[in-house]
Protein backbone atom coordinates (compact mmCIF):
# COMPACT_ATOMS: atom_id res chain seq x y z
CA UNK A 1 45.50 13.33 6.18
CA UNK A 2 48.73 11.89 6.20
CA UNK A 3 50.59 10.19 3.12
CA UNK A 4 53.38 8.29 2.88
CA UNK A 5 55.56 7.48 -0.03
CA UNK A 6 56.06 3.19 -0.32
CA UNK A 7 57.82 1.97 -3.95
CA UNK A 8 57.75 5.33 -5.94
CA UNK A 9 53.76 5.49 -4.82
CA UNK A 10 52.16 7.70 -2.52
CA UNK A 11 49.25 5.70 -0.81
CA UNK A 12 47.61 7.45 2.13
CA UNK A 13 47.61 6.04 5.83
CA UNK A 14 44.03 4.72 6.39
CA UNK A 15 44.60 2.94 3.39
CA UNK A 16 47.55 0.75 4.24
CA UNK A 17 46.50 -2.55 6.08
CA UNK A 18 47.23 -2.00 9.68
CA UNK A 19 50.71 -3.95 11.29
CA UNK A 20 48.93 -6.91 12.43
CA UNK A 21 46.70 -7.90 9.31
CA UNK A 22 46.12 -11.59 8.97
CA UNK A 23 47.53 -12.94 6.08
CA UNK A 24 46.84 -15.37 3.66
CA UNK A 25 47.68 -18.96 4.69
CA UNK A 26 49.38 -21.61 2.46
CA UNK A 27 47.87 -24.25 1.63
CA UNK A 28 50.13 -27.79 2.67
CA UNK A 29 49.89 -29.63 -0.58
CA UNK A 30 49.74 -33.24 -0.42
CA UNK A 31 52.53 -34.62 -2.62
CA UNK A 32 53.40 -38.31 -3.88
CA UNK A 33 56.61 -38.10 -3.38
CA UNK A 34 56.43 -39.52 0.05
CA UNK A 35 55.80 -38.90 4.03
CA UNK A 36 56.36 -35.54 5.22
CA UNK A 37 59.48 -35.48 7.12
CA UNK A 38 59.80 -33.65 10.74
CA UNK A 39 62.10 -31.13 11.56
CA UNK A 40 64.79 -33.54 13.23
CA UNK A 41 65.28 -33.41 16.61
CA UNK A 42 68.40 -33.56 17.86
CA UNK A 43 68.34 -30.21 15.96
CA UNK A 44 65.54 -28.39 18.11
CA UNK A 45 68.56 -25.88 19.83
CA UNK A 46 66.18 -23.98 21.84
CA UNK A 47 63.85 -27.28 23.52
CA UNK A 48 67.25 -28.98 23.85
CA UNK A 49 68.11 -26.18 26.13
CA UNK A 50 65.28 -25.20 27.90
CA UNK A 51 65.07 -29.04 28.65
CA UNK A 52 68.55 -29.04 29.59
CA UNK A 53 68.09 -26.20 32.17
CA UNK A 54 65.08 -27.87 33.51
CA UNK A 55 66.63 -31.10 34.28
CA UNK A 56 69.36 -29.41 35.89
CA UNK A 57 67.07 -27.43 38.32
CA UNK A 58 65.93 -30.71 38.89
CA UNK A 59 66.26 -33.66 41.06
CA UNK A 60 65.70 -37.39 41.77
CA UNK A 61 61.76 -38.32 40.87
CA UNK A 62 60.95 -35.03 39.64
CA UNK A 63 63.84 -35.06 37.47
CA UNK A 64 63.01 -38.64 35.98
CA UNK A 65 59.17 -37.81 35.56
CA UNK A 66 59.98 -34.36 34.00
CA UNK A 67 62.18 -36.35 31.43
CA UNK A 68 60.04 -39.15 30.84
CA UNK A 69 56.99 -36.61 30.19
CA UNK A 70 59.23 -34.81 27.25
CA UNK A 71 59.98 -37.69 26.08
CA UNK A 72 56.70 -39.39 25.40
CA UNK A 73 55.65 -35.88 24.32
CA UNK A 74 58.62 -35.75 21.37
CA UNK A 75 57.58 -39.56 20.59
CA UNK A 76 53.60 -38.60 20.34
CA UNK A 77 54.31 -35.39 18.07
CA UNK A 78 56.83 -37.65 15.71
CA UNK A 79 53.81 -40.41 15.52
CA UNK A 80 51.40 -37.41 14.81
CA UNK A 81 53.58 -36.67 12.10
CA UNK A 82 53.72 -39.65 10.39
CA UNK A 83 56.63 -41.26 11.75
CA UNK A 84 57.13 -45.21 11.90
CA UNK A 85 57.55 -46.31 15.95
CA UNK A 86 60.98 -47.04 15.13
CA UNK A 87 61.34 -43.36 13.56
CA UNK A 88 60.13 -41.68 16.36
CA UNK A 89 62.12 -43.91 19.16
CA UNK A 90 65.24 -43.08 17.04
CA UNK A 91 64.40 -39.25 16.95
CA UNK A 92 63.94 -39.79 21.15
CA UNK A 93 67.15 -41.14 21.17
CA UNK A 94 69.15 -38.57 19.44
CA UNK A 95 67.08 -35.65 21.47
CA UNK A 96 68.21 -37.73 24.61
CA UNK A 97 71.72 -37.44 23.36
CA UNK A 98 71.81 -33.58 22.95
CA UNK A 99 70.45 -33.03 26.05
CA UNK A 100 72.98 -35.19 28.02
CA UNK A 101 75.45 -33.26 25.65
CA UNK A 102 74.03 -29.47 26.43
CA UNK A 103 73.76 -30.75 30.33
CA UNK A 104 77.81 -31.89 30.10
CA UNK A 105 78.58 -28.36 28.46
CA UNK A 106 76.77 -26.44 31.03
CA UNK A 107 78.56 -28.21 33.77
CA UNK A 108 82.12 -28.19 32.34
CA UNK A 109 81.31 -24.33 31.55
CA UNK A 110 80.61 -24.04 35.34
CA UNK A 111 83.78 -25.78 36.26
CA UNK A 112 86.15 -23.80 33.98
C-alpha cells in the first residue's frame, strides 16, 4: 500500500478523494444591493473571436443569418439575466462593435 506525504502528513492512496471528485457548490446568495450584473460583453475575447472567424468563413445570407442568430442569442441570455431591453440592446451593440473590430484586425493582419 502506497503512501504519500501531503502538508507534513502521510495519508495513504485509497484514502485521498480521486482527481475528479465533485465538489461542493456555492450557493448564489441573493443580495439587496441590486440586479446581478453580466459579465459585459464586448469583453467575451474568445466568442468575439470565434464569431469573428465564423463570419469571415462566411458569406452573403448565411453570413447575415449566422449574425443575426448570435445576436438574438447574446440579447436572450442578457434578458435571462436580468437585464432591462435597453441593457441588453446596448450590450448587442458593443459585442457588434468588437466583432467588426476583431474582423478589421484579422484582415489588416492578412494584408501586412
Amino acid at each position: 500500500m502506497q503512501s504519500v506525504i501531503m502538508g507534513g502528513k502521510t495519508r495513504k492512496l485509497e484514502s485521498m478523494p480521486p482527481y475528479a471528485s465533485p465538489q461542493m457548490r456555492r450557493r448564489s446568495v441573493v443580495t439587496e444591493t441590486g440586479p446581478v450584473v453580466p459579465f459585459p460583453a464586448e469583453r467575451r475575447t474568445a466568442q468575439i473571436r470565434r464569431c469573428a472567424g465564423e463570419l469571415d468563413s462566411l458569406q452573403g445570407e448565411d453570413a447575415r443569418l449566422y449574425w443575426r442568430r448570435v445576436c438574438l442569442e447574446l440579447a436572450d441570455e442578457m434578458r435571462k439575466l436580468g437585464s432591462s431591453e435597453e441593457s441588453a440592446r446596448a450590450a448587442v451593440f458593443a459585442f457588434q462593435d468588437e466583432v467588426q473590430q476583431e474582423l478589421f484586425r484579422i484582415h489588416h493582419a492578412e494584408e501586412a
